[in-house]
PDB file of N, CA and C in Angstrom:
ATOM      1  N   UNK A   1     231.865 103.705 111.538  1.00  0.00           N
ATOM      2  CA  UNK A   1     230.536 103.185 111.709  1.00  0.00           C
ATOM      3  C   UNK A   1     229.617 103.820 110.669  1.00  0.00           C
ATOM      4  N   UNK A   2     228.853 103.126 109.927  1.00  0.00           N
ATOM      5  CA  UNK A   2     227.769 103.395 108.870  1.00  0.00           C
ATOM      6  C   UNK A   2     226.344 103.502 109.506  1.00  0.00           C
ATOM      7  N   UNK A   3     225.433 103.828 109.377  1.00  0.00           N
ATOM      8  CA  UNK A   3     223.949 103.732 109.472  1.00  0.00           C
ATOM      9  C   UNK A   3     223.399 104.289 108.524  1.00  0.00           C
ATOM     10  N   UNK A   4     222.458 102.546 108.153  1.00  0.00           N
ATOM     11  CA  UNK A   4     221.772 102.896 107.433  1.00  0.00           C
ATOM     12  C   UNK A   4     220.456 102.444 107.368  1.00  0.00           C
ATOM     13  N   UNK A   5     219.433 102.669 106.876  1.00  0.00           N
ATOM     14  CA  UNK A   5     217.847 102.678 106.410  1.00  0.00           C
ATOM     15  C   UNK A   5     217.636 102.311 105.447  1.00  0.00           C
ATOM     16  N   UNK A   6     216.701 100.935 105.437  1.00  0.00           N
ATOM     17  CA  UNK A   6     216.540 100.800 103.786  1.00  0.00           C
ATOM     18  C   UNK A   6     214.762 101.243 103.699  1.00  0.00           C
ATOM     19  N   UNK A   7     214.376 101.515 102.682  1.00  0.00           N
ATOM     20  CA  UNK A   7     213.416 102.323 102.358  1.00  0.00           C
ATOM     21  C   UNK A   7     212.924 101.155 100.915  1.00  0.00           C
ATOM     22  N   UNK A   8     211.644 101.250 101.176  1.00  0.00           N
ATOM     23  CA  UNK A   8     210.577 100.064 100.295  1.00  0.00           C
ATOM     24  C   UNK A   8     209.296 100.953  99.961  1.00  0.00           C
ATOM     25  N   UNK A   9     209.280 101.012  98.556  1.00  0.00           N
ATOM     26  CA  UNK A   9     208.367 102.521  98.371  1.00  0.00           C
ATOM     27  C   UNK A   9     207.251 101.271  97.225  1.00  0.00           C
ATOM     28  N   UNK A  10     206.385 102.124  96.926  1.00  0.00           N
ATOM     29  CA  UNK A  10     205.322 101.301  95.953  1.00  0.00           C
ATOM     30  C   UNK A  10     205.322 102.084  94.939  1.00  0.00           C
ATOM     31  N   UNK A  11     205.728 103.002  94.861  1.00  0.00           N
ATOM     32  CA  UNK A  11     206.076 104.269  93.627  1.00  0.00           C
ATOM     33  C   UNK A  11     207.031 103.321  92.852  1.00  0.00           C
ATOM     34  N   UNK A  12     207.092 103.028  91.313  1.00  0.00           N
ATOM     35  CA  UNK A  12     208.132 102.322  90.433  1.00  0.00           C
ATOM     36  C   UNK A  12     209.110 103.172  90.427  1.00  0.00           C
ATOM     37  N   UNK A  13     210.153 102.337  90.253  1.00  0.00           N
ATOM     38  CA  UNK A  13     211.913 102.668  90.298  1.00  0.00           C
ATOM     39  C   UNK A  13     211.891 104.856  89.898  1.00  0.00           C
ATOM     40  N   UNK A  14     210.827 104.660  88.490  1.00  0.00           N
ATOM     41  CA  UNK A  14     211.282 106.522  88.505  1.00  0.00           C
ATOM     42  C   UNK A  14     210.543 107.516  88.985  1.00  0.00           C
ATOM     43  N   UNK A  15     209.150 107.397  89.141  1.00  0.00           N
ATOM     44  CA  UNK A  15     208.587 107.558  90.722  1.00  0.00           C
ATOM     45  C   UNK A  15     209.309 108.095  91.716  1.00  0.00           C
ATOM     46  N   UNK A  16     209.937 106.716  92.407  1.00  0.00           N
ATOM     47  CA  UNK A  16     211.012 106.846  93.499  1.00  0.00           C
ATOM     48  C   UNK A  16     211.777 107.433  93.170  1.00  0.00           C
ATOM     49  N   UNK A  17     212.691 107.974  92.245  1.00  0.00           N
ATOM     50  CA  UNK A  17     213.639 108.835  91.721  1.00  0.00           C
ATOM     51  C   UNK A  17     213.428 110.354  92.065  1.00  0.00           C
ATOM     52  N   UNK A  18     211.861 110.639  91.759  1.00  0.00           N
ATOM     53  CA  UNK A  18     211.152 111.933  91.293  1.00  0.00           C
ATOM     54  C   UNK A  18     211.024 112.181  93.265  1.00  0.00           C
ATOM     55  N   UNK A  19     210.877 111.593  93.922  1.00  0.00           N
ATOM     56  CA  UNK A  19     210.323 111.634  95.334  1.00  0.00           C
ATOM     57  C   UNK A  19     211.762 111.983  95.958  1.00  0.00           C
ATOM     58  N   UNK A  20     212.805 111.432  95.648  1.00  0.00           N
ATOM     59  CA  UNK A  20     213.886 111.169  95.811  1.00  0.00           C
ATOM     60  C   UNK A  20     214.337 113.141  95.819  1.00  0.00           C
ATOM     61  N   UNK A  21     214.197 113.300  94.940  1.00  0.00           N
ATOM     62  CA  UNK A  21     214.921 114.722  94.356  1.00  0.00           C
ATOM     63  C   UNK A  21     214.212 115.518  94.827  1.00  0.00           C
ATOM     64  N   UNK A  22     212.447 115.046  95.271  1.00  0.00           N
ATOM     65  CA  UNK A  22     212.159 115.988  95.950  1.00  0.00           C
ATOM     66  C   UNK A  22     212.146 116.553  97.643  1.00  0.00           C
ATOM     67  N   UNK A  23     212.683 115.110  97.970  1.00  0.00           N
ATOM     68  CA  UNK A  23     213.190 115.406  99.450  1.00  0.00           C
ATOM     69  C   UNK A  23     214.257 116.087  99.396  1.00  0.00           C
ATOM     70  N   UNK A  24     215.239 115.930  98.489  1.00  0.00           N
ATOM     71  CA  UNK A  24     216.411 116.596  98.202  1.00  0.00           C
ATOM     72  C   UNK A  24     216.044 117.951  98.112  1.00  0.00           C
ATOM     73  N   UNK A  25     215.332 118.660  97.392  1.00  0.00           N
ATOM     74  CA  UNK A  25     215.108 119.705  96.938  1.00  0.00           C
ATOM     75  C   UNK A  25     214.196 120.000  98.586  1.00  0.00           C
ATOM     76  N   UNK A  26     213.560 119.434  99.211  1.00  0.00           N
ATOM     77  CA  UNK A  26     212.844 120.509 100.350  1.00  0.00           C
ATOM     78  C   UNK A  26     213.705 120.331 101.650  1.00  0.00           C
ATOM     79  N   UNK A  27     214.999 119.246 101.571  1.00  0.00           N
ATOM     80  CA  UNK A  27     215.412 118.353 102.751  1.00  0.00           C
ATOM     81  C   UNK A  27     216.801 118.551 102.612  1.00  0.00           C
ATOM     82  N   UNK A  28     217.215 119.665 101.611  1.00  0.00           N
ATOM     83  CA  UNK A  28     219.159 119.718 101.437  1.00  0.00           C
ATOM     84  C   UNK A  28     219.890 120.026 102.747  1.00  0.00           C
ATOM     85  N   UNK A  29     219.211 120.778 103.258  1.00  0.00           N
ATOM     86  CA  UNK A  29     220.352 121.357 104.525  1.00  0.00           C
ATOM     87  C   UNK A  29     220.284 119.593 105.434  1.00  0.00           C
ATOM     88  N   UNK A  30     219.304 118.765 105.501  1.00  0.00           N
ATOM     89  CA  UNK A  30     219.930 117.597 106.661  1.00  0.00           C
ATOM     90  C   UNK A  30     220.000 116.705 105.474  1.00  0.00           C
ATOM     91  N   UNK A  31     219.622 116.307 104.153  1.00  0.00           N
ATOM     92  CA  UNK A  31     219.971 115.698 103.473  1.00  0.00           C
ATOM     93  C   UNK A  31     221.612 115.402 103.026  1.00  0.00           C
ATOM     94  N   UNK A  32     222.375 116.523 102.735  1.00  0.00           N
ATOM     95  CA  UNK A  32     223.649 116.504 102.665  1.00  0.00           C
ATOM     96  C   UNK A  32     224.209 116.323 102.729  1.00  0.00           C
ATOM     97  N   UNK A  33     224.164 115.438 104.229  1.00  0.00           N
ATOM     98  CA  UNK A  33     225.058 114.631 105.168  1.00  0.00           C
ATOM     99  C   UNK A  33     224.664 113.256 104.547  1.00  0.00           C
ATOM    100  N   UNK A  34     223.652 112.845 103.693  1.00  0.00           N
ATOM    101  CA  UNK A  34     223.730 111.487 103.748  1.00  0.00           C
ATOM    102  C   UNK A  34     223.951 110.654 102.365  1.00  0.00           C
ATOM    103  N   UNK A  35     223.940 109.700 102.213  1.00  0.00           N
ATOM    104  CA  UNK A  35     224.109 108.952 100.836  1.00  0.00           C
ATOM    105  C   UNK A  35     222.640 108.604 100.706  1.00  0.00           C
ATOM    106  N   UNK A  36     222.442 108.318  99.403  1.00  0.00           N
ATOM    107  CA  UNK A  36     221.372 107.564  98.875  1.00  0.00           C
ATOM    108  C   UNK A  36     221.746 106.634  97.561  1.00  0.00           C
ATOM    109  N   UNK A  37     220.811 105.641  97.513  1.00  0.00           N
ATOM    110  CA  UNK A  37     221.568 105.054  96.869  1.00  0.00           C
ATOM    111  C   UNK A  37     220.956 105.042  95.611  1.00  0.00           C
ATOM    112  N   UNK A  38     221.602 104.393  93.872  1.00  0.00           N
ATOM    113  CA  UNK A  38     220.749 104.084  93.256  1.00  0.00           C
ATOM    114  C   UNK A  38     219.381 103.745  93.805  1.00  0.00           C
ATOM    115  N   UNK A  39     218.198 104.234  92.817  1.00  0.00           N
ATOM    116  CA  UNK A  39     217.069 103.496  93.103  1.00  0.00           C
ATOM    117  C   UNK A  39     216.952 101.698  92.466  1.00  0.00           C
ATOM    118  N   UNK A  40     216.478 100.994  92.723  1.00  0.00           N
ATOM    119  CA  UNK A  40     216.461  99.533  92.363  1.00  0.00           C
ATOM    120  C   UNK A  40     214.920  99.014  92.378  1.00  0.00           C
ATOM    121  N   UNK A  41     214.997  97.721  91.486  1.00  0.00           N
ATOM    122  CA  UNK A  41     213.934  97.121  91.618  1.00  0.00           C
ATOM    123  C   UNK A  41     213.700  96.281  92.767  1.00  0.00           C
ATOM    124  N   UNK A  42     212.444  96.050  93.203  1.00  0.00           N
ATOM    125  CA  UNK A  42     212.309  95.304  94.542  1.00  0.00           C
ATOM    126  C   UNK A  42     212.971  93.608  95.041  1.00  0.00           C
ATOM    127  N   UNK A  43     213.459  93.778  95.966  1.00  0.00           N
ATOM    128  CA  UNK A  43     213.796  92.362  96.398  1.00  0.00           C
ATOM    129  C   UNK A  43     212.589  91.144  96.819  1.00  0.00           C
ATOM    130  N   UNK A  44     212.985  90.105  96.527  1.00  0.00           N
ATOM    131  CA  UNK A  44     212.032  89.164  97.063  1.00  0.00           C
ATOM    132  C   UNK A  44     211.360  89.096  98.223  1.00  0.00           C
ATOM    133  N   UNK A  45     212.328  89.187  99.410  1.00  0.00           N
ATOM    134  CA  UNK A  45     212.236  89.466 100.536  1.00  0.00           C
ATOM    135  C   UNK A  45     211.566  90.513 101.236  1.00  0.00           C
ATOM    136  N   UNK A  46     212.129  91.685 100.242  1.00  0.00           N
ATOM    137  CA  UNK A  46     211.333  93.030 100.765  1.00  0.00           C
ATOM    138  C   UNK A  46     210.177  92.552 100.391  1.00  0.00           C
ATOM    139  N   UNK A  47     209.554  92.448  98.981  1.00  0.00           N
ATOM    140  CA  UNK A  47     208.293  92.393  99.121  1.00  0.00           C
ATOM    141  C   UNK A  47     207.496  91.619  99.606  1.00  0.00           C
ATOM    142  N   UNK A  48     207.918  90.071 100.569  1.00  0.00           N
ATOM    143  CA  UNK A  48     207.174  89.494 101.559  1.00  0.00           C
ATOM    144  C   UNK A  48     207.149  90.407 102.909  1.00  0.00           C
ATOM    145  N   UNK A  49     207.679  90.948 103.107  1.00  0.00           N
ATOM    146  CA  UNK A  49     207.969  91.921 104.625  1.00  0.00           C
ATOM    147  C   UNK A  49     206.958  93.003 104.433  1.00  0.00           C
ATOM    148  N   UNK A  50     207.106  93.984 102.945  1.00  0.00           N
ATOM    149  CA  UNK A  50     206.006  95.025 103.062  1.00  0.00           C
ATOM    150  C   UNK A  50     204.983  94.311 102.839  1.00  0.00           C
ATOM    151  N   UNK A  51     204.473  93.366 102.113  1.00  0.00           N
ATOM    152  CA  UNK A  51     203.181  93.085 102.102  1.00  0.00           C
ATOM    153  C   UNK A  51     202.656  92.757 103.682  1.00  0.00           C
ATOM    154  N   UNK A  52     203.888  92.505 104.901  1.00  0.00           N
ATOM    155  CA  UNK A  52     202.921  92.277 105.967  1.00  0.00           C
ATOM    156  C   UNK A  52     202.049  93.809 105.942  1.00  0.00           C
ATOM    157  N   UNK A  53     202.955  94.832 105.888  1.00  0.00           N
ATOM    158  CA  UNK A  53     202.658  95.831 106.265  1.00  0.00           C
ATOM    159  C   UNK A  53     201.248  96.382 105.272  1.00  0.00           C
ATOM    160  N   UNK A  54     200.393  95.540 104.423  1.00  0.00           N
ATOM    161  CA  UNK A  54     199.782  96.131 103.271  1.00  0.00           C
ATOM    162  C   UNK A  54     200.166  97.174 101.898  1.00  0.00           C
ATOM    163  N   UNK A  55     201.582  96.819 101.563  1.00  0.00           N
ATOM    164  CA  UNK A  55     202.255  98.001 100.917  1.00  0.00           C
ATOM    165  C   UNK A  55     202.843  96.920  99.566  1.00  0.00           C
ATOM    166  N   UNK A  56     202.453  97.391  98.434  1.00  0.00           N
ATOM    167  CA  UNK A  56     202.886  96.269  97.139  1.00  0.00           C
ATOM    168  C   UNK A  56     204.446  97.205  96.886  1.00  0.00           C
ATOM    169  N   UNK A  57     205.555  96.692  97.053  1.00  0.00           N
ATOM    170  CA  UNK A  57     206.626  97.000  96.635  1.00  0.00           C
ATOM    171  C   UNK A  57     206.836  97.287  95.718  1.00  0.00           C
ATOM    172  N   UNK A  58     207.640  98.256  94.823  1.00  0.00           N
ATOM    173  CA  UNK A  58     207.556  98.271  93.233  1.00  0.00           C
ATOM    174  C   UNK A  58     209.506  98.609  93.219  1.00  0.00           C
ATOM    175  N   UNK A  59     209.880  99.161  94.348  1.00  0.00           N
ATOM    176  CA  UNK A  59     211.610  99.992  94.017  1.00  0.00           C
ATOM    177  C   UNK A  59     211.701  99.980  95.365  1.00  0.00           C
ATOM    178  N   UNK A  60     213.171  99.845  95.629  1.00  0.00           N
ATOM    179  CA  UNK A  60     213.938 100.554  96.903  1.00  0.00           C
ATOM    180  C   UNK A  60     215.165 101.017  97.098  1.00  0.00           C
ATOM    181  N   UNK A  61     215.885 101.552  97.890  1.00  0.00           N
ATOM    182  CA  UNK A  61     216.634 102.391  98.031  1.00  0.00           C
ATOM    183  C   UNK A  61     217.030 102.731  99.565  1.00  0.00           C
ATOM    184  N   UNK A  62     218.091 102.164  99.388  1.00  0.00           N
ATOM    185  CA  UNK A  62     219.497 102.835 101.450  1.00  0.00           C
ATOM    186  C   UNK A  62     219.465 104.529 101.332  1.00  0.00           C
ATOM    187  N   UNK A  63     220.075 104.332 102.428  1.00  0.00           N
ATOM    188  CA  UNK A  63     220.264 105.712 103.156  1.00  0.00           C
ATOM    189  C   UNK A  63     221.112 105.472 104.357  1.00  0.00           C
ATOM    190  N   UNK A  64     221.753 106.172 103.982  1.00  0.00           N
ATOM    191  CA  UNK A  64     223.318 106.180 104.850  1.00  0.00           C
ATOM    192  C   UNK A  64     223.902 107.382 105.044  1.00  0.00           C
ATOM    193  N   UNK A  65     224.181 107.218 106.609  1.00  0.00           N
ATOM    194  CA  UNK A  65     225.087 107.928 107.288  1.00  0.00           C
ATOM    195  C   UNK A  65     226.102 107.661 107.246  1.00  0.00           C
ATOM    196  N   UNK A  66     227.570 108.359 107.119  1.00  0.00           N
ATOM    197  CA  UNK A  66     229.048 108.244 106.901  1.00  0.00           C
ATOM    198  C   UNK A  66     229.962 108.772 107.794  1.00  0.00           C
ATOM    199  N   UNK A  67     229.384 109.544 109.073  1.00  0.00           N
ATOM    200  CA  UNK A  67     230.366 109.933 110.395  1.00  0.00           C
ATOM    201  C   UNK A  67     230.781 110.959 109.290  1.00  0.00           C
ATOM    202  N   UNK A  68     230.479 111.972 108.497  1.00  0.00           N
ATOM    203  CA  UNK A  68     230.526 113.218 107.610  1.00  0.00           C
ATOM    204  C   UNK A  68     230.277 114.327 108.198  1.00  0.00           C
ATOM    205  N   UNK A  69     229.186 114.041 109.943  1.00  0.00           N
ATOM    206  CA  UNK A  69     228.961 115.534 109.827  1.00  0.00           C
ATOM    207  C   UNK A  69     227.331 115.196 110.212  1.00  0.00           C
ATOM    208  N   UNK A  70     226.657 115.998 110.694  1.00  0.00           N
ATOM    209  CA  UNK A  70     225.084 116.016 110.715  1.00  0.00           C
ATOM    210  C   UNK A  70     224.556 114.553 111.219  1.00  0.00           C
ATOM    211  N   UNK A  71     224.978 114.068 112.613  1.00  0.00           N
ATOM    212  CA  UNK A  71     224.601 112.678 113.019  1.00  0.00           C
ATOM    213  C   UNK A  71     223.401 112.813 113.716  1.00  0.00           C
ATOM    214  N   UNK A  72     223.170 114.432 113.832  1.00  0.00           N
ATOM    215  CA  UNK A  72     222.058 115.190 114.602  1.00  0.00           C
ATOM    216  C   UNK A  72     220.495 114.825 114.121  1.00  0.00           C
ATOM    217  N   UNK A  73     220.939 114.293 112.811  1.00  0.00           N
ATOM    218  CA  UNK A  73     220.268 114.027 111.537  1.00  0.00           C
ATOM    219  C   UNK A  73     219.245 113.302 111.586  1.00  0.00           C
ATOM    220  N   UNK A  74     219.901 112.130 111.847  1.00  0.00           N
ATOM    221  CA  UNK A  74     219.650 110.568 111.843  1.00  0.00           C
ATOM    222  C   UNK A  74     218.556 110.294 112.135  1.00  0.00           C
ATOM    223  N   UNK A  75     217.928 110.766 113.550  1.00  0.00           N
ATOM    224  CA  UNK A  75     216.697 110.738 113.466  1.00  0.00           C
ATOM    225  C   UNK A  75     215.226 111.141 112.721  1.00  0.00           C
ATOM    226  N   UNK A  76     216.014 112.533 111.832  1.00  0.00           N
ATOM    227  CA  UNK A  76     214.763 112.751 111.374  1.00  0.00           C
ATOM    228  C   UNK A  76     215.068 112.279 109.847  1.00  0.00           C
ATOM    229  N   UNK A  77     215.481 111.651 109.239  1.00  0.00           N
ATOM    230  CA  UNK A  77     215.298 110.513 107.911  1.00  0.00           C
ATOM    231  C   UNK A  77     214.117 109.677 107.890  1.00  0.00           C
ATOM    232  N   UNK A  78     213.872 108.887 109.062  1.00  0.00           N
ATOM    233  CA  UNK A  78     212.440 108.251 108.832  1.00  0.00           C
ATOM    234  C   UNK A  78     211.306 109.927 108.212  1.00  0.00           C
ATOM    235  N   UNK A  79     210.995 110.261 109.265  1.00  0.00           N
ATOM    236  CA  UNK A  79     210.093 111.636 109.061  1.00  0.00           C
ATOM    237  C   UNK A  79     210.415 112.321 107.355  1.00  0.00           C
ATOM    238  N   UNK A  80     211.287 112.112 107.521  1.00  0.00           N
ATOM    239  CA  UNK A  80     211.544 113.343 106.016  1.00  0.00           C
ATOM    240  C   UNK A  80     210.819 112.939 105.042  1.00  0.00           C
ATOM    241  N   UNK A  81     210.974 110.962 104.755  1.00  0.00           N
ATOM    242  CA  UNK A  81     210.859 110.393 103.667  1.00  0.00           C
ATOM    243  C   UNK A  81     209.279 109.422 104.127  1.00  0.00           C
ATOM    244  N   UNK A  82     208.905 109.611 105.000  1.00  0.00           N
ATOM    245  CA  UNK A  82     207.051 109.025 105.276  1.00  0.00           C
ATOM    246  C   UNK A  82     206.480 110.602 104.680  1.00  0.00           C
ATOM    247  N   UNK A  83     207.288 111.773 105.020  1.00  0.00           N
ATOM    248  CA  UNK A  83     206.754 112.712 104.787  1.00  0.00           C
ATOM    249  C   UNK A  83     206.751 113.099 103.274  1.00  0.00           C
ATOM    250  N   UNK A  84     207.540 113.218 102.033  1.00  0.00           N
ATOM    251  CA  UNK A  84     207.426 113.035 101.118  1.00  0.00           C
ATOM    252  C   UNK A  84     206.930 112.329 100.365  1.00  0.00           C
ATOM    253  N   UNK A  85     207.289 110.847 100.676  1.00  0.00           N
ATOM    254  CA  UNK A  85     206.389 109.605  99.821  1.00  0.00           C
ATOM    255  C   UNK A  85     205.344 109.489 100.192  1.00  0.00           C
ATOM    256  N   UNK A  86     204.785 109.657 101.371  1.00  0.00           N
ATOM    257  CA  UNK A  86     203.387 109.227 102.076  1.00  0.00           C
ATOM    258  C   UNK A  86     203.603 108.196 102.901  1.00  0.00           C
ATOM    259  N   UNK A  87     202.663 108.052 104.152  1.00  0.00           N
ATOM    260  CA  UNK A  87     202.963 107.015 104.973  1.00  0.00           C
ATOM    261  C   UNK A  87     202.768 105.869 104.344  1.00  0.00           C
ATOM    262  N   UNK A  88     201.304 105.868 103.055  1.00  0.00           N
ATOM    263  CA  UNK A  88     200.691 104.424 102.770  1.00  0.00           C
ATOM    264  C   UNK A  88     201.777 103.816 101.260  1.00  0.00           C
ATOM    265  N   UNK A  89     202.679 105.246 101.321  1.00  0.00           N
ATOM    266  CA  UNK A  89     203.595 104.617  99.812  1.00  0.00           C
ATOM    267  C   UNK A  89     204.979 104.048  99.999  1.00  0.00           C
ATOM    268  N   UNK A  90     204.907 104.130 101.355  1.00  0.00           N
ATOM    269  CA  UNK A  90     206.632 103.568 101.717  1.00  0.00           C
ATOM    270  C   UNK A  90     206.569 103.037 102.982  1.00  0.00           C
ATOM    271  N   UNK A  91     207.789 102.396 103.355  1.00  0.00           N
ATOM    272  CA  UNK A  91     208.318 101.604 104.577  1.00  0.00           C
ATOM    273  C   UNK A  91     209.775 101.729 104.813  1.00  0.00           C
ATOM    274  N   UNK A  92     209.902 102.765 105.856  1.00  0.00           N
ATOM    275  CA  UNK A  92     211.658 102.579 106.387  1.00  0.00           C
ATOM    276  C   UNK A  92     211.789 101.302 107.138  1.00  0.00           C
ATOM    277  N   UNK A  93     212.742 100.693 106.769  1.00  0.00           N
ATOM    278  CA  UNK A  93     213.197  99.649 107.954  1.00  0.00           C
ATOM    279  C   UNK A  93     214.818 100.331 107.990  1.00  0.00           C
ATOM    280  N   UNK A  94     214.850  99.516 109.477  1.00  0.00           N
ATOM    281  CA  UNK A  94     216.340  99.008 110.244  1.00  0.00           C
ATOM    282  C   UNK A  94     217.036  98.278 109.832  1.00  0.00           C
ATOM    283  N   UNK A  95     218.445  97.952 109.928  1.00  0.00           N
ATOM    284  CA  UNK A  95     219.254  96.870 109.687  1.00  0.00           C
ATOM    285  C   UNK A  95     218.566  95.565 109.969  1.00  0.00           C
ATOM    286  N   UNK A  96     218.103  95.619 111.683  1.00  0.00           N
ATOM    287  CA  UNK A  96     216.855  94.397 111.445  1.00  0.00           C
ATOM    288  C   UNK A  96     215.872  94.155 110.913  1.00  0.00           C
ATOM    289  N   UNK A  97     215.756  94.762 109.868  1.00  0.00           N
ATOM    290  CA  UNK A  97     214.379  95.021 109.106  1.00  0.00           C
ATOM    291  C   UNK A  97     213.076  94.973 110.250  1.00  0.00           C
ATOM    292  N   UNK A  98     213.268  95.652 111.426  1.00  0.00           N
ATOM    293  CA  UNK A  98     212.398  96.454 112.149  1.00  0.00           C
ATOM    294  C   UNK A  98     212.069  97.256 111.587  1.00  0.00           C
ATOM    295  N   UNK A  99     210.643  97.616 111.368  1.00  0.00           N
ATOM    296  CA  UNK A  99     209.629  98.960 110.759  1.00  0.00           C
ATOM    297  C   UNK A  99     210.133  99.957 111.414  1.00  0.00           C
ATOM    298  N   UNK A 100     210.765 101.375 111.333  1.00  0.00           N
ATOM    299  CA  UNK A 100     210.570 102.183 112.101  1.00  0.00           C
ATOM    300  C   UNK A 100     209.639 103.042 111.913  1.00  0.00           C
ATOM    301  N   UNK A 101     208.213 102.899 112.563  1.00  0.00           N
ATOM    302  CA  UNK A 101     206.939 103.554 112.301  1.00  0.00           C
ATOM    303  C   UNK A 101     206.770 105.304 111.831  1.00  0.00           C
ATOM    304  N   UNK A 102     205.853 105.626 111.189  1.00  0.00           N
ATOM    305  CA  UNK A 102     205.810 106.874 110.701  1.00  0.00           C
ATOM    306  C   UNK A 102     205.652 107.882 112.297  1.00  0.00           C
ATOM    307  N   UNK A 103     205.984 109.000 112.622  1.00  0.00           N
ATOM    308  CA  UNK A 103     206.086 109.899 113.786  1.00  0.00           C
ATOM    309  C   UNK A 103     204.750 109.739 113.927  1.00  0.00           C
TER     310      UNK A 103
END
């Protein structure tokens, strides 16, 4: 079983890179456990979905769990990454592209 989060940031593709490394860098001990993916340019879709939310899409990027270890985790990935990017610079969604709101 996989879980994963896709993440819709307004920061451009290297931006998101730089945010990226820095969750890494304050977030390694629960980060470790997870994948991330290339950063990418925005999907069509995503950016009709964040604009409900008032958020101009620019890059996005998964996050995945792999049954590796640290499932303890899982929950705090939303938090880590509203907390680094900012609440007003990103959007975690669900597989259903349900918002999962900032804590």
């Amino acid at each position: 079983m996989s879980i994963f989060v896709m993440c819709s940031s307004a920061y451009a593709p290297e931006e998101t890179r730089q945010k990226i490394a820095e969750a890494n860098e304050r977030h390694h001990d629960i980060l470790k456990h997870f994948w991330i993916s290339d950063v990418r340019g925005p999907l069509e879709h995503e950016q009709e979905h964040a604009a409900e939310y008032g958020i101009t899409v620019k890059s996005g990027f998964l996050i995945q769990w792999n049954k590796e270890g640290g499932a303890e985790y899982i929950p705090d990935i939303p938090r880590i990454i509203y907390e680094v990017f900012g609440r007003n610079k990103v959007l975690v969604f669900d597989l259903d592209y349900e918002l999962i709101p900032p804590a």
